[in-house]
Protein backbone atom coordinates (compact mmCIF):
# COMPACT_ATOMS: atom_id res chain seq x y z
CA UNK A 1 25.71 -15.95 -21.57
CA UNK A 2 24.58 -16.00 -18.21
CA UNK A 3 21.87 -16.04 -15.73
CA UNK A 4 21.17 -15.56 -12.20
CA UNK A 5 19.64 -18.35 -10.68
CA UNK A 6 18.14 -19.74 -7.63
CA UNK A 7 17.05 -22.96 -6.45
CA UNK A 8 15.70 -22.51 -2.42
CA UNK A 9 14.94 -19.35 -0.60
CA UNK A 10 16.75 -18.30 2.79
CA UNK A 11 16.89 -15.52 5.14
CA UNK A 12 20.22 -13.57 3.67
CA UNK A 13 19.08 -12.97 -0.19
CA UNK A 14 23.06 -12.94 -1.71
CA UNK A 15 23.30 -16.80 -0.67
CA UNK A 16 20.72 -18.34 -2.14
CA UNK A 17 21.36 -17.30 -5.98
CA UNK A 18 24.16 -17.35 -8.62
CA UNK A 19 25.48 -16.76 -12.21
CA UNK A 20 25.00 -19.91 -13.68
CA UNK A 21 25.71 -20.43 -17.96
CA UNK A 22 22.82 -20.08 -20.07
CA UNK A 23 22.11 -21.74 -23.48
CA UNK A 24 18.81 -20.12 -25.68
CA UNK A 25 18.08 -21.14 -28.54
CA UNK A 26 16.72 -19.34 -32.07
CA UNK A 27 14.08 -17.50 -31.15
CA UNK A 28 10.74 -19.68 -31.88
CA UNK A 29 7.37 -18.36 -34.38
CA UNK A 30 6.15 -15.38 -32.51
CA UNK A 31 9.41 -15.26 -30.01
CA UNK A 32 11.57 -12.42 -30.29
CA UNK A 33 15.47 -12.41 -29.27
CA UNK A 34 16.02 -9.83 -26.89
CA UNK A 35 19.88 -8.97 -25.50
CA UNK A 36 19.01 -7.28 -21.75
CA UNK A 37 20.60 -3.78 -21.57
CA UNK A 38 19.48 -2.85 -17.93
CA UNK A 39 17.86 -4.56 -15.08
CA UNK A 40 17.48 -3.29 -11.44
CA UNK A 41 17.51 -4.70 -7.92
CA UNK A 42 14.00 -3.71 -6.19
CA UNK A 43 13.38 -4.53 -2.45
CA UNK A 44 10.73 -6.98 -3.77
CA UNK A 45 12.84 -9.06 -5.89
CA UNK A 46 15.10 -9.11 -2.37
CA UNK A 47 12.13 -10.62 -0.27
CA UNK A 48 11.29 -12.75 -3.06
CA UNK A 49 14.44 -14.17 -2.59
CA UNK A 50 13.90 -14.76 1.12
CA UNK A 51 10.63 -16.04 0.90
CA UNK A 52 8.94 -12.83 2.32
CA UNK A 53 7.47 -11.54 -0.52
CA UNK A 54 3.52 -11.94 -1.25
CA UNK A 55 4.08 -13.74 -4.71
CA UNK A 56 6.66 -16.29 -5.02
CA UNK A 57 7.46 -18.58 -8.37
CA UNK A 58 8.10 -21.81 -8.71
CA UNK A 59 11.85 -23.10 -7.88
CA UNK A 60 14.26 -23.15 -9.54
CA UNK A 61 13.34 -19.39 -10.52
CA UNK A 62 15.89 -16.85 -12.74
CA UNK A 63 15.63 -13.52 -10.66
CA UNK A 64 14.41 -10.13 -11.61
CA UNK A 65 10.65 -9.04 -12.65
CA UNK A 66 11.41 -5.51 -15.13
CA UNK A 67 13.99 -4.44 -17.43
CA UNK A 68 14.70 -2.99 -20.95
CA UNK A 69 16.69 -4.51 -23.81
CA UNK A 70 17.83 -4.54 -27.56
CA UNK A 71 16.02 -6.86 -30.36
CA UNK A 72 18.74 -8.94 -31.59
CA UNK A 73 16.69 -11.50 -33.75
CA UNK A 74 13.20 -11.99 -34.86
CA UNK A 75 11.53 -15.31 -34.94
CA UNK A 76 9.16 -16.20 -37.52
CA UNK A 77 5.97 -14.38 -37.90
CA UNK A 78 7.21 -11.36 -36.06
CA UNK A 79 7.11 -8.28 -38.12
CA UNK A 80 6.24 -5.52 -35.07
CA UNK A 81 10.00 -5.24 -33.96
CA UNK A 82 12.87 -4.52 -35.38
CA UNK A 83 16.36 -5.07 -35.00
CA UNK A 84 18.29 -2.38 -32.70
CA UNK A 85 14.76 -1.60 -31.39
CA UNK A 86 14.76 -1.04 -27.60
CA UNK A 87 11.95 -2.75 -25.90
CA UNK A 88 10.59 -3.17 -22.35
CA UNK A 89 10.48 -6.92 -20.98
CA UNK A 90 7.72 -8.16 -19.32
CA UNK A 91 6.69 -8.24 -15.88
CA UNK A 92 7.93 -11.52 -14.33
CA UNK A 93 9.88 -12.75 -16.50
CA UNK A 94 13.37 -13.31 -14.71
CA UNK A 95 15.23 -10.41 -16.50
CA UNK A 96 18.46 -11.47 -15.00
CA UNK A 97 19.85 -12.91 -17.70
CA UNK A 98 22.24 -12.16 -20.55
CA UNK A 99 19.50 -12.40 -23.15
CA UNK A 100 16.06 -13.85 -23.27
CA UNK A 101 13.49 -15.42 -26.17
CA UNK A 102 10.44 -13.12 -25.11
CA UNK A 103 7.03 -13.64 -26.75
CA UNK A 104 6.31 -11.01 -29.47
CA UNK A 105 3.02 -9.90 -27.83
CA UNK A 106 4.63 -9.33 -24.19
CA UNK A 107 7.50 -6.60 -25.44
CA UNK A 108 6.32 -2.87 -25.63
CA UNK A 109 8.37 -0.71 -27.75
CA UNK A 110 10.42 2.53 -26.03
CA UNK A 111 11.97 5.61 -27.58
CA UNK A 112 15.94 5.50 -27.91
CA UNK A 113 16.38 7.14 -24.59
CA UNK A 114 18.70 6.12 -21.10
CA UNK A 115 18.09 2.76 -21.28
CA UNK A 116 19.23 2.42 -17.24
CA UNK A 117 16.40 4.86 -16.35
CA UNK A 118 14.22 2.82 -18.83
CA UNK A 119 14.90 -0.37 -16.80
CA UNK A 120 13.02 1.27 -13.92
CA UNK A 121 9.91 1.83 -15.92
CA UNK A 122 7.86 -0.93 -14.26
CA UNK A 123 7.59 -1.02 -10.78
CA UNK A 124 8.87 2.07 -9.09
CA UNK A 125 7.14 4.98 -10.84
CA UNK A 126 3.83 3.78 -11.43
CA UNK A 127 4.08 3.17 -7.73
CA UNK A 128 4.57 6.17 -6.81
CA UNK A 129 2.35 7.88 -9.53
CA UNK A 130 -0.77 5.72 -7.85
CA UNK A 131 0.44 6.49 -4.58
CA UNK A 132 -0.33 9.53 -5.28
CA UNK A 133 -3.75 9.68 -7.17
CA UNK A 134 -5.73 6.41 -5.78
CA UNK A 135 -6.12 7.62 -2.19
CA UNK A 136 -6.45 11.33 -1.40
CA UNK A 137 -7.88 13.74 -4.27
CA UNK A 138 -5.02 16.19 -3.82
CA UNK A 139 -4.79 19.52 -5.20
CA UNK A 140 -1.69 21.93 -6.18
CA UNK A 141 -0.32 23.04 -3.22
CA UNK A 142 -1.35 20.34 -0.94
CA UNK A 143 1.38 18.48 1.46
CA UNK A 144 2.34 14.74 1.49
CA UNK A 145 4.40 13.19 3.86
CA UNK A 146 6.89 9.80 3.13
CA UNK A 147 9.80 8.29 4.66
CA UNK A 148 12.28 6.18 2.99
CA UNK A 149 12.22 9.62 0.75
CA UNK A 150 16.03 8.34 -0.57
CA UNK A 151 14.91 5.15 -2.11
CA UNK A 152 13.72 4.78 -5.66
CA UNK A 153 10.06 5.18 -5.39
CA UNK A 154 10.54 8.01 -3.03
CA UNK A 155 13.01 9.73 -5.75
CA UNK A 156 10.27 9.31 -8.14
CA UNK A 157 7.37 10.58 -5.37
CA UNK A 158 9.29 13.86 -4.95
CA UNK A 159 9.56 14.74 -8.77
CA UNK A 160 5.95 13.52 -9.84
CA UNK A 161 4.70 15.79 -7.07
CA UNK A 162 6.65 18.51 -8.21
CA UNK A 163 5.56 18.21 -11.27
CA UNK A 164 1.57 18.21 -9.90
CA UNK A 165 1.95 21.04 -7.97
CA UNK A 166 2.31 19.47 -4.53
CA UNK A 167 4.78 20.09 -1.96
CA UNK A 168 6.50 16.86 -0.23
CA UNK A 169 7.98 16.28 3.81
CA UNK A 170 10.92 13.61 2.96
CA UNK A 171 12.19 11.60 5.80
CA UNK A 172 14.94 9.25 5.77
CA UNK A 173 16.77 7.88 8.56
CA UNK A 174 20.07 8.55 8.57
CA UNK A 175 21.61 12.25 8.52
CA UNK A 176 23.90 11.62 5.49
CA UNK A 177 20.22 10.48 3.19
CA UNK A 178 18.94 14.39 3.46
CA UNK A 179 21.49 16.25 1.32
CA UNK A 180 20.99 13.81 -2.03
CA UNK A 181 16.69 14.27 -1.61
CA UNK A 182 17.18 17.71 -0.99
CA UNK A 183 19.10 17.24 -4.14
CA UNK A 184 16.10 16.04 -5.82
CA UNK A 185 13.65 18.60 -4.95
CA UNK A 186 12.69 17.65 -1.90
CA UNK A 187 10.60 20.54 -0.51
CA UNK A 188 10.88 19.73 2.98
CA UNK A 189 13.66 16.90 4.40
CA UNK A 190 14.10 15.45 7.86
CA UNK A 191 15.75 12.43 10.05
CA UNK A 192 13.14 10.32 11.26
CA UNK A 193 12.19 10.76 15.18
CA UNK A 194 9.73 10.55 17.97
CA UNK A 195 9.57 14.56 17.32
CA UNK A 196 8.46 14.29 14.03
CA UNK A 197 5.14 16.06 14.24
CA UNK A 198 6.04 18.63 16.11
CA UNK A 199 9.19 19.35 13.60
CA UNK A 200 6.68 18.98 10.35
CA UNK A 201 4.04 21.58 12.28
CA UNK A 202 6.75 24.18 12.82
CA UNK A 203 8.03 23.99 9.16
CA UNK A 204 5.05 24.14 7.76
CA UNK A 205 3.03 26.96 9.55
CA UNK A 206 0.70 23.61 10.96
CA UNK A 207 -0.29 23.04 7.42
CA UNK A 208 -2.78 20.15 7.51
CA UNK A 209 -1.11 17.06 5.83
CA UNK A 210 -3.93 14.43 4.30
CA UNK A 211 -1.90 11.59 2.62
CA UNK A 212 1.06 9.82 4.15
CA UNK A 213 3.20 7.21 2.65
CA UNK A 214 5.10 4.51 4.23
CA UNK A 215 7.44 2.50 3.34
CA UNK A 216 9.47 1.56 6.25
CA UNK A 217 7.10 -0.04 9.19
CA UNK A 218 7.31 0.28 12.87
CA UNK A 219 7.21 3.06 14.82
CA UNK A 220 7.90 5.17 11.42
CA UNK A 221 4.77 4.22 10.46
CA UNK A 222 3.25 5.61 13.81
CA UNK A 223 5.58 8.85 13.32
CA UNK A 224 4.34 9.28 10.59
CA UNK A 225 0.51 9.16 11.57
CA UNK A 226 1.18 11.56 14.12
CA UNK A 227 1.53 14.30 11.61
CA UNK A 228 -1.41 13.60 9.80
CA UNK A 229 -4.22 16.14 9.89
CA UNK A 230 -8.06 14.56 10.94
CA UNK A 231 -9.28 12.24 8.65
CA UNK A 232 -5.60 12.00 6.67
CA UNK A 233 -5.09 8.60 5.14
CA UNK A 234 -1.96 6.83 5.66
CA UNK A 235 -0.66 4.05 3.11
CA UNK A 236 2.07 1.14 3.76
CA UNK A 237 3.62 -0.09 0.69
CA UNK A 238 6.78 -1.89 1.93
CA UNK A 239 8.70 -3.08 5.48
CA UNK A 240 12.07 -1.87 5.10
CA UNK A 241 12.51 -1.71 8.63
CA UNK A 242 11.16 -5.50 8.61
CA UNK A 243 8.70 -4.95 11.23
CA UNK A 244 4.96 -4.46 12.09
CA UNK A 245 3.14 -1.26 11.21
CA UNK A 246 2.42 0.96 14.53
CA UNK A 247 -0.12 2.89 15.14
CA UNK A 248 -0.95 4.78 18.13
CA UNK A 249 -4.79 4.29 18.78
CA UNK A 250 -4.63 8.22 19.15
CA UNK A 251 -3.87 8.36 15.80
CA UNK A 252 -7.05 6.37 15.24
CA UNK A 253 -9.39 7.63 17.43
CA UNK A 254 -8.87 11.38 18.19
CA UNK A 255 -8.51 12.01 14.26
CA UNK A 256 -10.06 9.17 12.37
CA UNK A 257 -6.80 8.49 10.57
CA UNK A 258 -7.07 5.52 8.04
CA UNK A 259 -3.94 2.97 7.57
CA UNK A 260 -4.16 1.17 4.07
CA UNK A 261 -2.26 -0.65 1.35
CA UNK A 262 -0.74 -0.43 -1.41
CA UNK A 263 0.61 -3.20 -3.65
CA UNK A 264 1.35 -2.86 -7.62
CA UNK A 265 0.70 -6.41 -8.09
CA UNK A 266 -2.92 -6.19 -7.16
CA UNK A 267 -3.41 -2.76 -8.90
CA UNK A 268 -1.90 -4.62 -12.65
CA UNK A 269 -4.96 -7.35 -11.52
CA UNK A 270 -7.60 -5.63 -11.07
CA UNK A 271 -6.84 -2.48 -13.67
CA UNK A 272 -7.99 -2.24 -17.31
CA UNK A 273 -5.44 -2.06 -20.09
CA UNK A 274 -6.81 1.62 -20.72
CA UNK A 275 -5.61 2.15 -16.95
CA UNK A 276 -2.65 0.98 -17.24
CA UNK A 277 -1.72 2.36 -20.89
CA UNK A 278 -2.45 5.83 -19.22
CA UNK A 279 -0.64 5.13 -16.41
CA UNK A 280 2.35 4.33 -18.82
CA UNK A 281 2.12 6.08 -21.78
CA UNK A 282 2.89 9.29 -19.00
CA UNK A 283 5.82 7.93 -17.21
CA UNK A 284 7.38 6.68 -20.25
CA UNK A 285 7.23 10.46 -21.71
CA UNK A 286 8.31 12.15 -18.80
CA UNK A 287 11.51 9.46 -18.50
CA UNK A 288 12.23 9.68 -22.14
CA UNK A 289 12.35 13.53 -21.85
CA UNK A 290 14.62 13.33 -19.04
CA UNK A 291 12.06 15.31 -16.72
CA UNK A 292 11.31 11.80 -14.63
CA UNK A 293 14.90 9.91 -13.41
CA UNK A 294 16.05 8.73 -10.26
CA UNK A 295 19.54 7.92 -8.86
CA UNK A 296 21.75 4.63 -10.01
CA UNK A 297 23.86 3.83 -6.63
CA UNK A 298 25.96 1.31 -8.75
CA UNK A 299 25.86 -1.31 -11.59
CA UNK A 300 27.17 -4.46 -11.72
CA UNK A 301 27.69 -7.27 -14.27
CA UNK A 302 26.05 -10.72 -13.48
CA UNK A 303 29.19 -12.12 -12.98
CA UNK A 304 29.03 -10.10 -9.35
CA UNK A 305 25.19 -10.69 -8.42
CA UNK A 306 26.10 -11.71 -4.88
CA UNK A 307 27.54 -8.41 -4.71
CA UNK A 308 24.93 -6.88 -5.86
CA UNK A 309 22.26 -8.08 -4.71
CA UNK A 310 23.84 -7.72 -1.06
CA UNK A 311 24.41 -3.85 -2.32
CA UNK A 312 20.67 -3.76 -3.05
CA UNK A 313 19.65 -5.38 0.55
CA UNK A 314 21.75 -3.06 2.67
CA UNK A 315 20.24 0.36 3.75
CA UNK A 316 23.34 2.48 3.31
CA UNK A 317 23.21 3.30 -0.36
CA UNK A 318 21.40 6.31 -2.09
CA UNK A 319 19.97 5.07 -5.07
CA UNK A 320 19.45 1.60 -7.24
CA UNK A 321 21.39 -0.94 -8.31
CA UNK A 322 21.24 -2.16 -11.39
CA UNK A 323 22.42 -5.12 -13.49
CA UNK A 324 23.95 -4.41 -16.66
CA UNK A 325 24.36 -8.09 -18.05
């Protein structure tokens, strides 16, 4: 058994962790053993690993912070689970690993379904599900504009749209992104640019656009602005490109765009169990059904998580990588 393993942070994410052996022992009163099946590669876990993400743990640290596995053994007092059962692991809990003793009370039970697109459960489709409720009250029909449209949460942004009745402007920054998320169902998809508004007016008949989501910082923040109609709200939720939001004050002035936040973190704070049951309890339906998925670039055993986690910091890929210990 293995696990990958870090003991210092540093500024490229492949160097700084490893596969190191791992020893468990019998799952303890209330513990239950859990073999991992599937575990992906998000940007966060990559800036965690530089030291640029907003929550760090304690070194040393096992990577990874969602995931999906088998029950393999039961410790005593556990009666809930199963054997064979497939389970999601909890948030945080370093899922890069072979296996893992979980607590009982932490593991919520999934259907038999794709247990790669289960992995992604945690982190990337609630995002984008709350991305696209907890700002702008949007109704069928409406337009919403993102970039980084080819990564995972955009994948998932594009069909949960769809499936609300509202029509999506991708943009991604490279030429060869735009066939795969027009793939997807991307109603509208374009390369990045200075000409973005203009490009997004003429495609869309100067449709007003009131929610825009960024993921990539920079000036494709401030592209993005620029095609938002007065009053439109524009939300960050990751720095891909690794630099500063920009805005033009135009943007701010002449039509009283907004520029907020988004982090999943804070939202599993400050929301309710009810909230985030709901929250679940749909995305877990729509992935078991097959009607929710998003694109696996590659998969890689831990033996290889230098190579894979270098795979998941690098920008040319379409899709996730995933661990399959």
């Amino acid at each position: 058994m293995l696990k990958a393993e870090y003991q210092h942070r540093g500024p490229v994410p492949q160097d700084v962790i490893s596969a190191v052996p791992l020893q468990l022992p019998e799952p303890a009163a209330g513990q239950v053993r859990v073999k991992v099946l599937a575990a992906p590669i998000n940007p966060s876990d990559v800036l965690t690993l530089t030291g640029a993400y907003g929550m760090l743990p304690p070194l040393p640290a096992i990577g990874g912070n969602e995931g999906v596995g088998k029950v393999e053994a039961l410790g005593e007092g556990v009666s809930n689970f199963k054997v064979g059962q497939n389970v999601l692991l909890p948030v945080g809990c370093g899922t890069w690993v072979t296996a893992m003793n979980a607590p009982a009370d932490k593991l919520i039970p999934l259907p038999d379904a794709d247990p790669q697109q289960l992995a992604m459960l945690t982190v990337n489709p609630p995002t984008a599900s709350l991305l696209l409720s907890e700002f702008v009250d949007l109704k069928p029909g409406d337009w919403v504009i993102q970039n980084a449209a080819n990564s995972g949460v955009g994948s998932y942004l594009i069909q949960l749209a769809k499936l609300r009745g509202f029509k999506t402007i991708n943009v991604v920054r490279r030429e060869s992104a735009v066939a795969a998320v027009e793939a997807e169902g991307g109603d509208l998809v374009m390369v990045d640019g200075p000409d973005l508004a203009k490009r997004v007016r003429a495609a869309t008949g100067g449709a007003d656009v009131r929610l825009g989501i960024d993921a990539v910082g920079g000036v494709s923040t401030d592209n993005l602005a620029a095609v938002l109609a007065n009053g439109g709200v524009l939300v960050n939720y990751g720095m891909m490109s690794g630099q500063a939001c920009q805005v033009s004050p135009a943007s701010f002035v002449f039509r009283d765009v907004t520029l907020r936040g988004f982090w999943l973190a804070k939202w599993f704070q400050q929301a309710s169990p009810a909230q985030q049951m709901k929250v679940f309890g749909e995305l877990v339906q729509l992935i078991a059904s097959g009607k929710l998925k998003t694109r696996v670039a590659a998969t890689y055993d831990l033996a290889h998580i230098k190579d894979a986690v270098a795979a998941a910091a690098s920008g040319e890929r379409d899709g996730k990588i995933l661990l399959v210990p």
